[in-house]
Protein backbone atom coordinates (compact mmCIF):
# COMPACT_ATOMS: atom_id res chain seq x y z
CA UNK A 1 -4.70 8.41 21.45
CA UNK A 2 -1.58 10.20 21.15
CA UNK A 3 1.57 8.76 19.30
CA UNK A 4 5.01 10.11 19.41
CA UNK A 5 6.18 10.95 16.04
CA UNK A 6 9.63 9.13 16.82
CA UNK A 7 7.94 6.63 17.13
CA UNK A 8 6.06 6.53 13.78
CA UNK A 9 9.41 7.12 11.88
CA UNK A 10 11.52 4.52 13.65
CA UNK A 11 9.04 1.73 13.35
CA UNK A 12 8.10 2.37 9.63
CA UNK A 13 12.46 2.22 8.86
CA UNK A 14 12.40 -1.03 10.89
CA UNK A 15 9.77 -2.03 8.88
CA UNK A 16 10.90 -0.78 5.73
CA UNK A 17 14.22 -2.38 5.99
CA UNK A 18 12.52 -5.41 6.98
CA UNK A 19 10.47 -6.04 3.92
CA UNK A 20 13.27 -4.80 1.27
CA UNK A 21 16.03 -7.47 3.18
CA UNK A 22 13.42 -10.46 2.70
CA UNK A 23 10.11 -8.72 0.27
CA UNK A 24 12.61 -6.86 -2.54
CA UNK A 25 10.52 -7.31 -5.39
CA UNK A 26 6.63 -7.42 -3.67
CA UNK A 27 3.86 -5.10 -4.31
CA UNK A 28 3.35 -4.19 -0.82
CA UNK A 29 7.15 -3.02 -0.51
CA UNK A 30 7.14 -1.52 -3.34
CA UNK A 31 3.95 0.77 -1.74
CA UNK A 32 5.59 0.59 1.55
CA UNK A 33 8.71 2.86 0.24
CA UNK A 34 6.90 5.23 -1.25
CA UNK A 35 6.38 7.85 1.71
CA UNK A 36 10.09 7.97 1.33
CA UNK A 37 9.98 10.33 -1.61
CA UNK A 38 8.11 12.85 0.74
CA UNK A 39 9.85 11.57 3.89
CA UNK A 40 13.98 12.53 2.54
CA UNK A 41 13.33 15.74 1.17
CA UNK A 42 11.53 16.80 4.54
CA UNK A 43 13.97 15.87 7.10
CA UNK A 44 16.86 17.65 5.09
CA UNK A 45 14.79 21.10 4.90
CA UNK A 46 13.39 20.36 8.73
CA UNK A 47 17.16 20.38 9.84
CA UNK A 48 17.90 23.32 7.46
CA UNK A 49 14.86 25.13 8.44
CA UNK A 50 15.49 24.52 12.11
CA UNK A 51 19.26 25.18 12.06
CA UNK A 52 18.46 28.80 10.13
CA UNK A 53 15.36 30.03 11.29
CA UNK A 54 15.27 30.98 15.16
CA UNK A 55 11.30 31.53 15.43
CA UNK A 56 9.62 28.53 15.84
CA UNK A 57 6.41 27.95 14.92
CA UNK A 58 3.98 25.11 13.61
CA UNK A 59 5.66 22.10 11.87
CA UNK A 60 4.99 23.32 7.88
CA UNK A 61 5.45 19.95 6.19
CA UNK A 62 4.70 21.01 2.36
CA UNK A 63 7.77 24.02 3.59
CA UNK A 64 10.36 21.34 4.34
CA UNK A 65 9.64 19.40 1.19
CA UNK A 66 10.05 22.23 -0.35
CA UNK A 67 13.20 23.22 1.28
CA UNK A 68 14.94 19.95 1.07
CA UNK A 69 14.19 19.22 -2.73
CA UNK A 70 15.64 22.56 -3.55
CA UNK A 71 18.67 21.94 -1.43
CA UNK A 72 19.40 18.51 -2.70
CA UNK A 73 19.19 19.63 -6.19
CA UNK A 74 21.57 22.42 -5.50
CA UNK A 75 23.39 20.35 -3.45
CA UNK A 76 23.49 17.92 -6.11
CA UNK A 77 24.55 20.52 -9.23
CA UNK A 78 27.67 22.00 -7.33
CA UNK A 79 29.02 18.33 -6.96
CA UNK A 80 28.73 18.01 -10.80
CA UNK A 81 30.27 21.46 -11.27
CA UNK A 82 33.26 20.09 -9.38
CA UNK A 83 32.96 16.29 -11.21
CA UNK A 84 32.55 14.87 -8.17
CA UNK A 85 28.69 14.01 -8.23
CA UNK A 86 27.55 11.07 -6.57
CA UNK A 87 24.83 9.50 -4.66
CA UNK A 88 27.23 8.43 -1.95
CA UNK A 89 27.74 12.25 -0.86
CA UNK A 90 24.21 13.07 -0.78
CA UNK A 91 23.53 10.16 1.99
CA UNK A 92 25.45 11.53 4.49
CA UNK A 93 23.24 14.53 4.60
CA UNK A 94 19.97 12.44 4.75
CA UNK A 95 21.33 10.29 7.55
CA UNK A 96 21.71 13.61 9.71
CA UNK A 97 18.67 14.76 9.00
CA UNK A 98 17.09 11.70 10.38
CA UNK A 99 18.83 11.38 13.59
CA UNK A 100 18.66 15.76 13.99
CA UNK A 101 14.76 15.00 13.54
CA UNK A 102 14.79 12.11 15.85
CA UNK A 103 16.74 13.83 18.73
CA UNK A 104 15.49 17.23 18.23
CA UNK A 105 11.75 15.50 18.23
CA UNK A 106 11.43 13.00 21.21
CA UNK A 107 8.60 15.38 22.72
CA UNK A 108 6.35 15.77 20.10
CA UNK A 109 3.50 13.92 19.64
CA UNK A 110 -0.05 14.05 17.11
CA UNK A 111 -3.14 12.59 18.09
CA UNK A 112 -4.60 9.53 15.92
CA UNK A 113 -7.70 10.81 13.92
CA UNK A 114 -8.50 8.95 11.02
CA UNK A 115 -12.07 8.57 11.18
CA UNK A 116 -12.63 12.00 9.95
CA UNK A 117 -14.35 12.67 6.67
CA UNK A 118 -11.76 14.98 5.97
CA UNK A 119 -9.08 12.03 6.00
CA UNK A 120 -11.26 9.14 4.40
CA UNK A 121 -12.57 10.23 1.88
CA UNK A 122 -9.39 11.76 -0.25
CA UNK A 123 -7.54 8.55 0.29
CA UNK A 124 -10.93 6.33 -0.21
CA UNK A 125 -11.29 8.37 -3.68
CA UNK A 126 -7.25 8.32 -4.15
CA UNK A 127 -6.58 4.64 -3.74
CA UNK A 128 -9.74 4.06 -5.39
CA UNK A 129 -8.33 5.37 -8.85
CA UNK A 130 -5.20 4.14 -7.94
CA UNK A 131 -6.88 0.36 -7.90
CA UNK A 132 -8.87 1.01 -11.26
CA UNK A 133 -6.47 3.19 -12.80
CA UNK A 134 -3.69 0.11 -12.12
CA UNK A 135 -6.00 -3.28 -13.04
CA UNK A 136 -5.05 -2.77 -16.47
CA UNK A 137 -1.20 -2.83 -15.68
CA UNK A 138 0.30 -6.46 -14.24
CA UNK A 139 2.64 -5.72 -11.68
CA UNK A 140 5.58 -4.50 -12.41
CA UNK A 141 4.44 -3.72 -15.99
CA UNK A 142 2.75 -0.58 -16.75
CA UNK A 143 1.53 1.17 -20.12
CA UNK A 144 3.41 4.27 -21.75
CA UNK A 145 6.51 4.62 -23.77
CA UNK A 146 7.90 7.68 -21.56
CA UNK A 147 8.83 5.29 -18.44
CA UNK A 148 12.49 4.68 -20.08
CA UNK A 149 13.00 8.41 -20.61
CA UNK A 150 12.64 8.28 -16.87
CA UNK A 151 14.62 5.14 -16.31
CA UNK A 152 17.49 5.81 -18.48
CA UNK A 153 17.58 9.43 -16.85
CA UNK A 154 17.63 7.43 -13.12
CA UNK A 155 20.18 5.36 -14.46
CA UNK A 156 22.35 8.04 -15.46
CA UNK A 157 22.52 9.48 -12.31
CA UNK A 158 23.47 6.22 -10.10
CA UNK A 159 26.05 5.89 -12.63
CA UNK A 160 27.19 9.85 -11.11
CA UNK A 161 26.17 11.52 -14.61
CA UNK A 162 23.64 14.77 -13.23
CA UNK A 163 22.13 17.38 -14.55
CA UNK A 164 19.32 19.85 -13.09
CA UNK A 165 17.55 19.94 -16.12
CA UNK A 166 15.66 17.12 -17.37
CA UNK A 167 16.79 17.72 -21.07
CA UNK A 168 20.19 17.95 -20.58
CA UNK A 169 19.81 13.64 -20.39
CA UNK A 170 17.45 13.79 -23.69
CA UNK A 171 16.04 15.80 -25.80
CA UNK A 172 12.89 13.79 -25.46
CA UNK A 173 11.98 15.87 -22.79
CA UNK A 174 10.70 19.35 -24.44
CA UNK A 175 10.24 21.14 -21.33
CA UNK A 176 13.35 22.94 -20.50
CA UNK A 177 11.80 23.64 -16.92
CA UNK A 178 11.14 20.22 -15.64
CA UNK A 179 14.00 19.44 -13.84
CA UNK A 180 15.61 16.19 -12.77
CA UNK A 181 14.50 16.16 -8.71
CA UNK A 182 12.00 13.06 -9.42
CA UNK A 183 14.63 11.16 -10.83
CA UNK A 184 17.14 11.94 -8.49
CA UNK A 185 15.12 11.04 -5.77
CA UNK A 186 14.30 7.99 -7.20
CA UNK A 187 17.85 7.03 -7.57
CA UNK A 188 18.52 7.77 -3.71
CA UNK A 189 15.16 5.83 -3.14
CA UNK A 190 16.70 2.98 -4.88
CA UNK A 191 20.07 3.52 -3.73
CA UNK A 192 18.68 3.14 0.01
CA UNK A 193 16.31 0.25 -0.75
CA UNK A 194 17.66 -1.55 -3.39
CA UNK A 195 14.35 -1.55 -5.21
CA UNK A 196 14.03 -1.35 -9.00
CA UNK A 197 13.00 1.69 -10.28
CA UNK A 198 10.38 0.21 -12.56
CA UNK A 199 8.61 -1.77 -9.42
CA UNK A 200 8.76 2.04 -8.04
CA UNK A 201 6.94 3.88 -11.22
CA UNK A 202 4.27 1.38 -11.37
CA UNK A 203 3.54 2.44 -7.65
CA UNK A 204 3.88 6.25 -8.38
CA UNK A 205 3.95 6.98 -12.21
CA UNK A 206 3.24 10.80 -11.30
């Protein structure tokens, strides 16, 4: 059976805006925004990549993840270079990307195969853990002192304080590489959905 991928997107927004308008603070919404940390950062680097690169070739997913995050970031550091960082500027650019994709899309289409041992079992074994590995934690609550690192960090930057380095917020965080993309697409996550980040981290902690 063969589904149009416009059709995939714009059903799972209606749905999504559905559920966070009436289901704000549910478990299932809470899993039911979570493609959107993949989903953002794609459409920005599918627009870049198809506005830059002439030769076409096979839709590279894991490319335009890749592409986006590092362009929001950027994006993101030379509004705080200029002081005028904020989440309100990066939406614009998101919002773009989506209707680019849309129009620049209508065609395409992916046939349905999920009975394929190649798709069950990684997400039997994944939301397998996920079930065990959550049992212990009532939702929204969740073990670990390091989750308000990360929320004061996400707080910080819907209040339009950003940096690209994670320890720039605290010196909590050792690493001077881990950078702040997690948290700032958690804040645009929220920003969009209105969900609280902590409903978000007990969904995807990682």
């Amino acid at each position: 059976m063969k589904i149009y991928k416009n059709w995939v997107i714009f059903a799972y927004l209606i749905l999504l805006l559905y559920f966070c308008s009436f289901y704000e603070s549910s478990m299932f919404t809470s899993f039911l925004v979570f493609p959107l940390f993949f989903l953002i950062p794609s459409l920005v680097g599918y627009a870049l990549s198809s506005l830059l690169i002439k030769k076409k070739g096979r839709d590279n997913l894991l490319l335009f993840f890749s592409i986006g995050s590092i362009f929001i970031l950027s994006y993101c550091f030379i509004l705080n270079l200029f002081n005028i960082f904020n989440l309100f500027f990066v939406l614009p650019i998101i919002i773009i990307s989506l209707f680019y994709y849309l129009f620049t899309n209508h065609k395409k289409s992916f046939e349905i195969r999920i009975l394929r041992k190649e798709t069950i079992i990684p997400l039997g074994i994944g939301l397998s853990l996920t079930i065990i590995f959550r049992s212990f934690s009532r939702y929204p609550l969740q073990y670990g002192w390091d989750i308000f690192m990360h929320l004061f960090i996400i707080k910080q930057i819907s209040s339009n304080l950003f940096y690209v380095l994670a320890n720039s917020f605290s010196s909590n965080f050792l690493l001077s590489a881990y950078t702040s993309i997690f948290h700032l697409l958690t804040s645009l996550v929220t920003k969009i959905t209105g969900i609280d980040p902590i409903n978000l981290f007990w969904v995807a902690p990682f």
